[in-house]
Each structure stands twice: as structure tokens, then as C-alpha cells.
Protein backbone atom coordinates (compact mmCIF):
# COMPACT_ATOMS: atom_id res chain seq x y z
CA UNK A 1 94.27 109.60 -4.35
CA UNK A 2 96.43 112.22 -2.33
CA UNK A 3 99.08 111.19 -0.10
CA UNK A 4 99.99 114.49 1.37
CA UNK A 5 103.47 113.89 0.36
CA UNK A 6 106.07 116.56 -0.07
CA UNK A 7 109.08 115.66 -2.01
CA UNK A 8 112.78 117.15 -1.21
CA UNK A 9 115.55 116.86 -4.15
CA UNK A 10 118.63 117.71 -3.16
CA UNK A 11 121.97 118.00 -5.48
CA UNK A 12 124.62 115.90 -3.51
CA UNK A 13 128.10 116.41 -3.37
CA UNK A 14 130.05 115.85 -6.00
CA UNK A 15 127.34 116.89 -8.94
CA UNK A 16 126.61 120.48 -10.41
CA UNK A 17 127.25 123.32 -8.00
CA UNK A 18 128.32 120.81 -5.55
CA UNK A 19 131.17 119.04 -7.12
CA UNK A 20 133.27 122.38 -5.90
CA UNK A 21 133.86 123.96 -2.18
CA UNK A 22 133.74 127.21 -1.15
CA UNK A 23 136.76 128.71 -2.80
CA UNK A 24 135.27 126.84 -6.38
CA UNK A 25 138.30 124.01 -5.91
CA UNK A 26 136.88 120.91 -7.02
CA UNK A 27 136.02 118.34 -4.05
CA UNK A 28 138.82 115.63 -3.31
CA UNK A 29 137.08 112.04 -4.53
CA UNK A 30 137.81 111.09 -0.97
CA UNK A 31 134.98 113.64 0.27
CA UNK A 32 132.59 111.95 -1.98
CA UNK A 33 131.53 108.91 -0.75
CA UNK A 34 128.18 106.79 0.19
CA UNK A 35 128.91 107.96 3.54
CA UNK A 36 129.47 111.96 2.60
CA UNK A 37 126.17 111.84 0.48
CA UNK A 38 123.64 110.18 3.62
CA UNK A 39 125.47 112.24 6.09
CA UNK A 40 124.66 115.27 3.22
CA UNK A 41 121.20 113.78 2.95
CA UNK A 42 120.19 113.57 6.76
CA UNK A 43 121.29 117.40 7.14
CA UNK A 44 118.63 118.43 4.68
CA UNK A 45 116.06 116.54 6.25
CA UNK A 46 117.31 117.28 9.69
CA UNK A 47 116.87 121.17 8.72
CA UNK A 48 113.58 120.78 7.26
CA UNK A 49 112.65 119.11 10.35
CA UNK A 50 111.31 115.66 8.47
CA UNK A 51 110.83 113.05 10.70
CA UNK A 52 109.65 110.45 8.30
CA UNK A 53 110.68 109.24 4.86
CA UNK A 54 109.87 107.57 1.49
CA UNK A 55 113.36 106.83 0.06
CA UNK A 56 113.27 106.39 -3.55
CA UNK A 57 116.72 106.80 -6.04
CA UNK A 58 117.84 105.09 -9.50
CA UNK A 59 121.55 104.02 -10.58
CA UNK A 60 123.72 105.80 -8.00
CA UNK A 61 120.45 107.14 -6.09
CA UNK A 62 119.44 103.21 -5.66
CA UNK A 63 122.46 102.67 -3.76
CA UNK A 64 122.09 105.97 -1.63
CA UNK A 65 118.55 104.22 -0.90
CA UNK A 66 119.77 101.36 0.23
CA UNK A 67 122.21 102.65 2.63
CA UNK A 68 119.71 105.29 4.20
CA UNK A 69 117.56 102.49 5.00
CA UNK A 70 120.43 100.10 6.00
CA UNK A 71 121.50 103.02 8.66
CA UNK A 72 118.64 104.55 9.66
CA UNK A 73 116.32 103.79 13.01
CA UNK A 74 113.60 104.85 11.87
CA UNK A 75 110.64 103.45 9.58
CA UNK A 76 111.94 104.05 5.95
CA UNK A 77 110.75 102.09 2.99
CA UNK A 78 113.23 102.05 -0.48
């Protein structure tokens, strides 16, 4: 069965092309935190215009999970 889902993957801070700003310093460990990565995470889907998720991670992702749906005021199932 279809769900009509669409699925957004994004590489957060502090991985691959992300683990370094602009200038290609690497980013401070204080700028990568639970906190850095939702607020990361919530810019995506705010410019994709998403208004509803599925929230789904494993290891570190399980914890960004958690927190989205611990913060956020709208439905969201982990």
C-alpha cells in the first residue's frame, strides 16, 4: 500500500560537508549540539514548507527523534 510519503535526508552539522563553515574551518563542538541539529532540522522542513512529520533516526538519529518530538507542537510520531 502507498502512503504518499516523501522522505527528506538531510546531512546535519557536524558530518561530511557540514562538519566545516563557510571559510572550510571546522565547526567548534559547542555549535554541535541536540539543540543545533533540531534547530538545523526544522529549517529544512520549514523551507520545504512541511507541515507534518514521521520522525524516524537510529544511534545518534534516535536521540534527534526523541527531542523533535519532545519539542515540537505538533502531531509527530518517533
Amino acid at each position: 500500500m502507498k502512503m504518499g510519503l516523501d522522505v527528506i535526508m538531510m546531512e546535519h552539522r557536524g558530518v561530511g560537508l557540514s562538519r566545516t563553515d563557510e571559510n572550510g574551518t571546522d565547526l567548534p563542538r559547542s555549535s554541535i549540539t541536540i539543540r543545533h541539529v533540531l534547530d538545523d532540522a526544522a529549517a529544512v522542513l520549514d523551507a520545504e514548507n512541511v507541515e507534518q512529520v514521521i520522525v524516524y533516526g537510529s544511534s545518534y538519529g534516535s536521540y534527534l527523534a526523541q527531542a523533535s518530538v519532545r519539542r515540537s507542537q505538533t502531531a509527530s510520531r518517533a
